[in-house]
Protein backbone atom coordinates (compact mmCIF):
# COMPACT_ATOMS: atom_id res chain seq x y z
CA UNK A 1 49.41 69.45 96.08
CA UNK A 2 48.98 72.03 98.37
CA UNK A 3 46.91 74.86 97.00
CA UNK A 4 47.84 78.49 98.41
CA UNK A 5 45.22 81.49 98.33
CA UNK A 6 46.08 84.26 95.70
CA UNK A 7 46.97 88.14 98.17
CA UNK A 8 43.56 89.17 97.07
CA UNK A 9 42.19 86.51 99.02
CA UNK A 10 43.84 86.86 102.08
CA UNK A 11 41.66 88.84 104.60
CA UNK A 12 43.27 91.15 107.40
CA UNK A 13 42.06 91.73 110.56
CA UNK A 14 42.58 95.62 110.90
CA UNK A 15 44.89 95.36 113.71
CA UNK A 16 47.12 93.81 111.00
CA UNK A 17 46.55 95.98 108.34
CA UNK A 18 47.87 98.66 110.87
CA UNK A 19 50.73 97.12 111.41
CA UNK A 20 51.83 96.21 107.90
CA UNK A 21 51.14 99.94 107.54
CA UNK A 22 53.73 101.18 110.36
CA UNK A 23 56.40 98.53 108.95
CA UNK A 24 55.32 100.33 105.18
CA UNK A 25 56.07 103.84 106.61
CA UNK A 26 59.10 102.75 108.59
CA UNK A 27 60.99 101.16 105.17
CA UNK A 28 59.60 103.86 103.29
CA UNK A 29 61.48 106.44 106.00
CA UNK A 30 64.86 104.67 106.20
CA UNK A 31 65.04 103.72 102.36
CA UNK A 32 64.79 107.59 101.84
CA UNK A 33 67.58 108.26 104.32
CA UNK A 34 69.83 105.56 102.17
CA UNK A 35 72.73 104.88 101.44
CA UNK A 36 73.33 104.47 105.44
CA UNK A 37 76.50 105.33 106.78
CA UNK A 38 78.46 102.98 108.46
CA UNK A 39 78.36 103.98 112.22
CA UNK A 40 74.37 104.58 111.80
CA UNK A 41 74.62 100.52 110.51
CA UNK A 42 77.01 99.67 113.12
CA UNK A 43 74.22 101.24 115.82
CA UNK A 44 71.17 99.66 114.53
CA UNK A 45 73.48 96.25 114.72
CA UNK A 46 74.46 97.04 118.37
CA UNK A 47 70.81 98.08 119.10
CA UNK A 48 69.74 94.47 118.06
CA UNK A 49 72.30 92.77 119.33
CA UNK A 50 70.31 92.14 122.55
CA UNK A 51 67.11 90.40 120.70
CA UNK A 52 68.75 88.62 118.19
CA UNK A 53 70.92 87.11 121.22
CA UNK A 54 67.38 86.22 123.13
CA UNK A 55 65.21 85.30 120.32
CA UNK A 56 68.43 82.46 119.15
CA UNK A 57 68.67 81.32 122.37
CA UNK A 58 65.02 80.82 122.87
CA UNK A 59 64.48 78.84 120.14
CA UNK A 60 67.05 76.54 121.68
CA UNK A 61 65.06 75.94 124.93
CA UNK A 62 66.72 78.84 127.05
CA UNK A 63 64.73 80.17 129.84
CA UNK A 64 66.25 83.27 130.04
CA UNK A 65 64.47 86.45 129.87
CA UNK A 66 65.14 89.18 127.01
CA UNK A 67 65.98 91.61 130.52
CA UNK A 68 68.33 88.58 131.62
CA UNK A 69 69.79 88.57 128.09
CA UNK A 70 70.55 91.76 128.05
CA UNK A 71 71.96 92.40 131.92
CA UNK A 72 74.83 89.55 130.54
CA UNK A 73 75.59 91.17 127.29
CA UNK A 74 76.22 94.53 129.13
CA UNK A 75 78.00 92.90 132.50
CA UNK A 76 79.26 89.52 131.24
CA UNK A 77 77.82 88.15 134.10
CA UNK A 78 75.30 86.08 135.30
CA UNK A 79 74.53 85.70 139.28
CA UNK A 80 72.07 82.67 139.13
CA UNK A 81 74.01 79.09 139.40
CA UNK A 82 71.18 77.23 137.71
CA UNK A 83 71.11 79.36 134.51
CA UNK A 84 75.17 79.53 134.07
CA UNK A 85 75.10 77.25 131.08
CA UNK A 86 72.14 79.56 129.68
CA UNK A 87 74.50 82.50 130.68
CA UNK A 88 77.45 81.56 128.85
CA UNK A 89 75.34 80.54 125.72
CA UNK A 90 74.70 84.22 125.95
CA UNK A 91 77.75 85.28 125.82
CA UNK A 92 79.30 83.43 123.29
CA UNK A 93 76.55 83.76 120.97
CA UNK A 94 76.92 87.60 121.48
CA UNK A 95 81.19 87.79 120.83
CA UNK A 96 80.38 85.49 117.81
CA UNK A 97 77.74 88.06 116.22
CA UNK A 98 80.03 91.01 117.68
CA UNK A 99 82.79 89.35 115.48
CA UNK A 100 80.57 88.15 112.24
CA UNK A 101 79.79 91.81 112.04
């Protein structure tokens, strides 16, 4: 059986400890602005919508850029021939979060 270490026995490197700090002080700064309204929500959502399109479609195999990725969502369009089925990937994925949402 697979034996994990206990937290106190984890080490950091302190560029990680900084890090875990910032995402500390970030939740610490939204949770006090709670309960969110719905357009701030609706913003964050729209905000994201670009990397959460790239980062799926990456883990699929697609070679498009996050810039790429986001010059579709905006236009709906996609110049390069070789990357069309990459392109429309994009978009669907993006109308099918747009709609989940």
């Amino acid at each position: 059986m697979l034996k994990l270490p206990l937290i106190s026995e984890i080490r950091l490197s302190e560029a990680t400890r900084a890090l875990l700090h910032d995402v500390d002080e970030t939740a610490r700064q939204i949770n006090e602005l709670r309960p969110l309204t719905k357009e701030v929500v609706q913003g964050i959502l729209k905000e994201m919508l670009d990397e959460r399109v790239y980062c799926s479609n990456a883990i699929e195999g697609s070679t498009l850029t996050l810039r790429e990725t986001s010059a579709i969502l905006k236009t709906g369009y996609f110049a390069g021939v070789k990357k069309r089925r990459e392109a429309t990937e994009v978009i669907n994925l993006g109308q099918a979060i747009e709609r989940a949402q």
